[in-house]
N, C-alpha and C. Protein backbone atom coordinates (compact mmCIF):
# COMPACT_ATOMS: atom_id res chain seq x y z
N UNK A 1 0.82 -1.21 0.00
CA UNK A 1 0.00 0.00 0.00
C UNK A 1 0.86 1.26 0.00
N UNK A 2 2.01 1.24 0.68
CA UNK A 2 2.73 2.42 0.91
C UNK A 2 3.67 3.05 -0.67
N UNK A 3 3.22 1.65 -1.17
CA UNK A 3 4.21 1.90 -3.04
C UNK A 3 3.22 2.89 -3.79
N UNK A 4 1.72 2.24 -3.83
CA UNK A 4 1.07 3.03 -4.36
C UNK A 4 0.60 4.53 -4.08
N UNK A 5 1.23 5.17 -2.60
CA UNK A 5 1.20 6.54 -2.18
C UNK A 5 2.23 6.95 -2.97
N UNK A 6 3.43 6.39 -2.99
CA UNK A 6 4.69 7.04 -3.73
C UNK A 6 4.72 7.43 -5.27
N UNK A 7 4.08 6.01 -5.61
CA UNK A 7 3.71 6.07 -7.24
C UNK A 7 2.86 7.25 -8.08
N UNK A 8 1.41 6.68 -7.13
CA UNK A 8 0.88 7.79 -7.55
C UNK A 8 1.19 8.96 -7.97
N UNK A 9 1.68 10.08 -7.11
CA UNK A 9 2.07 11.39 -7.91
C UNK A 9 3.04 11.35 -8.32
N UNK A 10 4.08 10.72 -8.95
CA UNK A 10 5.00 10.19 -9.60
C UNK A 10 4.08 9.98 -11.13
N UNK A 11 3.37 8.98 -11.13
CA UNK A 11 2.42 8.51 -12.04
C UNK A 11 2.05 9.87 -12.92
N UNK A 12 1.15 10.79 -11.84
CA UNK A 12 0.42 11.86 -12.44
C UNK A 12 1.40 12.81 -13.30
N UNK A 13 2.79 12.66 -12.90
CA UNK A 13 3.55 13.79 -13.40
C UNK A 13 3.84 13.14 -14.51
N UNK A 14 4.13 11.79 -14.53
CA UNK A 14 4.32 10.68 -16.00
C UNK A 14 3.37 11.21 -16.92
N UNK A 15 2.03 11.23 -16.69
CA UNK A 15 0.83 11.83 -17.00
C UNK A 15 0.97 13.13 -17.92
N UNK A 16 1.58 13.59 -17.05
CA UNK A 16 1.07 15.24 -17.45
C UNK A 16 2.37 15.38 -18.66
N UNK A 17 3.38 14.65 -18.34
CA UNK A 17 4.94 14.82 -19.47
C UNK A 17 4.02 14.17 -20.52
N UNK A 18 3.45 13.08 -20.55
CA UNK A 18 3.43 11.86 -21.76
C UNK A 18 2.15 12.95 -22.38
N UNK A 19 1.60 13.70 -21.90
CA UNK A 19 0.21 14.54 -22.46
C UNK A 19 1.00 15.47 -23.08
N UNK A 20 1.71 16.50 -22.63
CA UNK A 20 2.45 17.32 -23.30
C UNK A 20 3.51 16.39 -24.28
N UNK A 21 3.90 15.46 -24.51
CA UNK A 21 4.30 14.95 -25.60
C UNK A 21 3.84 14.58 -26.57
N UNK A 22 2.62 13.75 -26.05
CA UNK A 22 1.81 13.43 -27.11
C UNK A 22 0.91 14.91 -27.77
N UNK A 23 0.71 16.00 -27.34
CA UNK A 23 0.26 16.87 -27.96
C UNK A 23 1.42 18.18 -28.74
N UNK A 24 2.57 17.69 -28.40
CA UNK A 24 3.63 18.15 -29.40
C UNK A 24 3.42 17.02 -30.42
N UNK A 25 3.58 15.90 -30.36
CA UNK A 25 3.56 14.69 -31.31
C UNK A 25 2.73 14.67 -32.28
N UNK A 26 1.43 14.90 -31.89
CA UNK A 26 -0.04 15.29 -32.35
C UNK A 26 0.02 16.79 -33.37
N UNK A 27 0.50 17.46 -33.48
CA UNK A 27 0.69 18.77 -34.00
C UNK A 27 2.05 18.66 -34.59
N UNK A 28 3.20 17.96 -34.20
CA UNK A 28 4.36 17.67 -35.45
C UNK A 28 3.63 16.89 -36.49
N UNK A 29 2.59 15.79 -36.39
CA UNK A 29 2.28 14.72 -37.37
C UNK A 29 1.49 15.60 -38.41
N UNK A 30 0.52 16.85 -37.88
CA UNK A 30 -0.75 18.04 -38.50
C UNK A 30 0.39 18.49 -39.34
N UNK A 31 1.47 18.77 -38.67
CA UNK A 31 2.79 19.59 -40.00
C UNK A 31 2.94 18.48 -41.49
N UNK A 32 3.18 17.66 -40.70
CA UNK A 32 4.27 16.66 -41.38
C UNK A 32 2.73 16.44 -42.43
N UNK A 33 1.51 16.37 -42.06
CA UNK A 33 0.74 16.04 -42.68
C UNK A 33 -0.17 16.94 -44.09
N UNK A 34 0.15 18.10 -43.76
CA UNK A 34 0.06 19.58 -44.36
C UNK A 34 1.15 19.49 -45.49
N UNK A 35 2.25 19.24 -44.89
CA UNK A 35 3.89 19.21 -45.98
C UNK A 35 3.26 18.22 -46.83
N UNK A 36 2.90 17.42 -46.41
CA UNK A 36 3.07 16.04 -47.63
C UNK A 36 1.85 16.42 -48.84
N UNK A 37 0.88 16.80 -47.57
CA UNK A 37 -0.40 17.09 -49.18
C UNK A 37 -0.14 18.10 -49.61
N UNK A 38 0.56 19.35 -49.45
CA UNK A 38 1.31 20.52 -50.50
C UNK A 38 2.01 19.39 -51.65
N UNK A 39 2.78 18.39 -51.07
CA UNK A 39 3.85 18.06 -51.84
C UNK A 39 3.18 17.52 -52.88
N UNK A 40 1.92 17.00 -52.45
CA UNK A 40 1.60 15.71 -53.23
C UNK A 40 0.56 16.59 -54.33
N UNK A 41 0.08 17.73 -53.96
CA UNK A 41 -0.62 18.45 -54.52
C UNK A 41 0.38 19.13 -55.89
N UNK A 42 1.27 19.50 -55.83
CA UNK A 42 2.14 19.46 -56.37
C UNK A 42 3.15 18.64 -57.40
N UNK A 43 2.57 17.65 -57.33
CA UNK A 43 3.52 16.27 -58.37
C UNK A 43 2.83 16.09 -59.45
N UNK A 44 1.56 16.19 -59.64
CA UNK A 44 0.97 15.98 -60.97
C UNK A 44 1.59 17.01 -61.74
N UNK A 45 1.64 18.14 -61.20
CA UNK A 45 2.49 19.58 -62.69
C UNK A 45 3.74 18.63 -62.80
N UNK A 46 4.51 18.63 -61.68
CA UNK A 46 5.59 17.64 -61.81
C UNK A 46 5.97 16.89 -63.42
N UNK A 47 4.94 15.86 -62.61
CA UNK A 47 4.99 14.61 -63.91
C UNK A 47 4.57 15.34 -65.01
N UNK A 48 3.29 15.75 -65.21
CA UNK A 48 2.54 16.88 -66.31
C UNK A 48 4.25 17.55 -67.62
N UNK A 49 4.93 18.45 -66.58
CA UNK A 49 6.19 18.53 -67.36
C UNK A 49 6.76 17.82 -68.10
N UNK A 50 7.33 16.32 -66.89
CA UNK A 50 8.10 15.52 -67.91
C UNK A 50 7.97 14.82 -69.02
N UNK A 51 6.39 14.39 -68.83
CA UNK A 51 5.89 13.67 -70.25
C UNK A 51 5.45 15.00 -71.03
């Protein structure tokens, strides 16, 4: 019983890091996901050129 007093707010702060990571994580992927459909929006002129 005395592990789970210790843990606990230990736990919550695990919590609160892994939330702020995952919501940097969450908003790098919105970038990464924005970049790619510019890119991809972009490849038909691409190809369009070469042939």
């Amino acid at each position: 019983m005395d592990c789970d007093v210790v843990t606990l707010p230990l736990y919550a702060g695990q919590s609160a890091g892994l939330a702020d990571e995952l919501q940097s994580a969450t908003s790098l992927v919105e970038e990464l996901k924005t970049q790619m459909l510019t890119a991809l929006s972009e490849l038909p002129e691409v190809t369009r050129r070469r042939g």
